[in-house]
Protein backbone atom coordinates (compact mmCIF):
# COMPACT_ATOMS: atom_id res chain seq x y z
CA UNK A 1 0.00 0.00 0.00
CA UNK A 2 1.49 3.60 -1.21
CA UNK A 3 1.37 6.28 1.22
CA UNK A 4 -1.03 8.33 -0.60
CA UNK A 5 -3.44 5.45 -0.24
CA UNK A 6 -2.82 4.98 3.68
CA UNK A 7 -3.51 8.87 3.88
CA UNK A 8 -6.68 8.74 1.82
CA UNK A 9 -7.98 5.55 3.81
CA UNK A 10 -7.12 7.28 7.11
CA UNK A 11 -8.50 10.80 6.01
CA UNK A 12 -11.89 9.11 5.21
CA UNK A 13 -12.24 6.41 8.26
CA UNK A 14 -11.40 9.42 10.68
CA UNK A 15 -14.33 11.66 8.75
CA UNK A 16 -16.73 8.27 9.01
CA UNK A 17 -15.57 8.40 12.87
CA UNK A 18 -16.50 11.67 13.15
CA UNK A 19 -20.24 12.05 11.45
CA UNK A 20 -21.11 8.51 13.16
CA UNK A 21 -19.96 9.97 16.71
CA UNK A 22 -22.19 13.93 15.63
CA UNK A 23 -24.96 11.46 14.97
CA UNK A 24 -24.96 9.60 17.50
CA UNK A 25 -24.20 12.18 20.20
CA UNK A 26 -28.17 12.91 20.58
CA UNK A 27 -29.28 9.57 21.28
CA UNK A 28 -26.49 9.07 23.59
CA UNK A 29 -26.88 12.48 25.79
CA UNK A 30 -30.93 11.35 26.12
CA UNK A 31 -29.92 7.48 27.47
CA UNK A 32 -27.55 9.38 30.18
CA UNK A 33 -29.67 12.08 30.74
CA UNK A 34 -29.48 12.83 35.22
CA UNK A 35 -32.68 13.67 37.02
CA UNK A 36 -32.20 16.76 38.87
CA UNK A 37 -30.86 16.59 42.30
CA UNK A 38 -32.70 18.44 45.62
CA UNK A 39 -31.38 19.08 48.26
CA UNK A 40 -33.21 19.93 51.62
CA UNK A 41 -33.18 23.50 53.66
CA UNK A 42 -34.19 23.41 57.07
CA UNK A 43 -35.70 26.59 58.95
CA UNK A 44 -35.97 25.86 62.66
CA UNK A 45 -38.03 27.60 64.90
CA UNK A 46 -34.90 30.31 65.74
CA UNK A 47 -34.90 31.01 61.61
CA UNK A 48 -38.78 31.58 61.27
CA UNK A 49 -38.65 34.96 63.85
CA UNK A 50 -39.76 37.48 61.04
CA UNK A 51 -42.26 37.57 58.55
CA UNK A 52 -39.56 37.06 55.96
CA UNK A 53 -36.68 34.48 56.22
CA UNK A 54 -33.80 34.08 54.21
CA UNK A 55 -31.96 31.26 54.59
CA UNK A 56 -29.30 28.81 51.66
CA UNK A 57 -31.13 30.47 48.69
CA UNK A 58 -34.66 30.05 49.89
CA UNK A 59 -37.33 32.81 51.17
CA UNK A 60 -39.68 31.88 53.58
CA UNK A 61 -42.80 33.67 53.74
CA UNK A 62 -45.53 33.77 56.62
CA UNK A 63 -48.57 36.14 55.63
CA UNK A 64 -51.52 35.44 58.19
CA UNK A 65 -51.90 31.45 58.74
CA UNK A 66 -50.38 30.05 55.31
CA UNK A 67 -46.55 29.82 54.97
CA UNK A 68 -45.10 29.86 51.91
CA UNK A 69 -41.34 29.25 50.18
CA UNK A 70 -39.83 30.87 47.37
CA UNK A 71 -36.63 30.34 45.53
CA UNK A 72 -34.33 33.10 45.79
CA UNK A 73 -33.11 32.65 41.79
CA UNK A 74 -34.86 35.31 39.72
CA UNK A 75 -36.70 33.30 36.73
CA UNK A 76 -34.82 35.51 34.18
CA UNK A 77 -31.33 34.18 34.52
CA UNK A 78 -30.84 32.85 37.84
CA UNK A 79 -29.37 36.09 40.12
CA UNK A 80 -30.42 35.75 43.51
CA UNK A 81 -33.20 38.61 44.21
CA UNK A 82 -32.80 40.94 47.38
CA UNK A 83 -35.73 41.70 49.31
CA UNK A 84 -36.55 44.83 50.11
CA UNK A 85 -38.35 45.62 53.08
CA UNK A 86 -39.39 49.33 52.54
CA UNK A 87 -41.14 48.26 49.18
CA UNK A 88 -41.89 44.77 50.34
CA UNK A 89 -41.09 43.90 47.10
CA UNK A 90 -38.12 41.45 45.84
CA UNK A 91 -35.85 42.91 43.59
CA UNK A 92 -33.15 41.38 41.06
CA UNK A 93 -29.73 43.51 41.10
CA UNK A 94 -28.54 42.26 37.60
CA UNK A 95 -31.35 43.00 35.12
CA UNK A 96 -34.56 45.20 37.29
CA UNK A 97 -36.76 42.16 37.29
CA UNK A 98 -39.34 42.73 40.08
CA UNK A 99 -41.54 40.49 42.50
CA UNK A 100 -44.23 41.12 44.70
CA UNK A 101 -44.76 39.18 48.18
CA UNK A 102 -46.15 36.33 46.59
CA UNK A 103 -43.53 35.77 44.06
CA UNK A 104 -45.81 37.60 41.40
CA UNK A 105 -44.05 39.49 38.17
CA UNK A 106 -44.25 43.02 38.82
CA UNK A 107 -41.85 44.14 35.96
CA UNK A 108 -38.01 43.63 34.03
CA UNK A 109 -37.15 41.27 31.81
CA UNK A 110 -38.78 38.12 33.36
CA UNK A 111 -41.71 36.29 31.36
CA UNK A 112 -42.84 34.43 34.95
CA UNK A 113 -42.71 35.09 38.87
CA UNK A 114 -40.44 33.15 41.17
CA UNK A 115 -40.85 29.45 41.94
CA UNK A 116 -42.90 28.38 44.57
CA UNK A 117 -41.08 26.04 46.41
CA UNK A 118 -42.38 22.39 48.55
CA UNK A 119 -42.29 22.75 52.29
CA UNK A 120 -43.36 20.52 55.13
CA UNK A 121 -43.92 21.28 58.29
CA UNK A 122 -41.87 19.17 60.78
CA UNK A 123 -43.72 17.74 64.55
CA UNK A 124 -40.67 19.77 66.44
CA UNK A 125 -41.61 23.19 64.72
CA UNK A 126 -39.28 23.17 61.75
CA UNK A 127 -39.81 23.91 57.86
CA UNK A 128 -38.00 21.66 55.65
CA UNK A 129 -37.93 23.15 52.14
CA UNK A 130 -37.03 21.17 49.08
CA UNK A 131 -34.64 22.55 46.34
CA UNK A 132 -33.33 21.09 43.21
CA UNK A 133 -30.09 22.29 42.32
């Protein structure tokens, strides 16, 4: 076998190689695809003082009897909002977006409000809040 053959052979088994392994790339990311992971936040009785508790990434919220959690990561591109308790509003320092109380879409760039986020109450007083990271 000439050279110029062995290169030519070579060239074209590497460029099969290649377009078999772009094909086949999609099929194999969906087989090996992870479920997302949670992991658990815990507010004990000491962390549920005020109305509004911030605590690992997670707000909790008690207006009247109900008790609510909301994810800290604004819905546009994942900043963590501030609250702000003069305008009892939460507020995204990268981009404007802003959230009422509830987690509603007040304005900025979002298209939804912040995730509402799993709790249960525990029998010795604590919250524990589910997040998937």
């Amino acid at each position: 076998m000439k050279r110029r053959e062995f290169l030519k052979k070579w060239m074209s088994s590497t460029l099969y190689a290649a377009g078999a392994a772009a094909l086949a790339y999609p099929a194999l990311s969906f087989m090996t695809f992870r479920r997302a992971k949670t992991r658990e936040v815990v507010f004990g009785q000491n962390d549920q003082g005020a109305d509004i508790n911030h605590k690992e990434g997670v707000y909790l919220i008690g207006t009247g009897d109900k008790i609510r959690a909301l994810s800290a990561k604004c819905t546009h591109l994942g900043c963590l909002v501030n609250y702000n308790p003069l305008t009892r509003r939460f507020e995204c320092p990268c981009h404007g977006s802003v959230y009422d109380i509830t987690g509603k879409k007040l304005k900025g760039p979002t298209t939804r409000g912040l995730d509402e986020l799993p709790l249960t109450k525990n029998s010795d007083g604590s919250i524990t809040v589910k997040v998937e990271i």
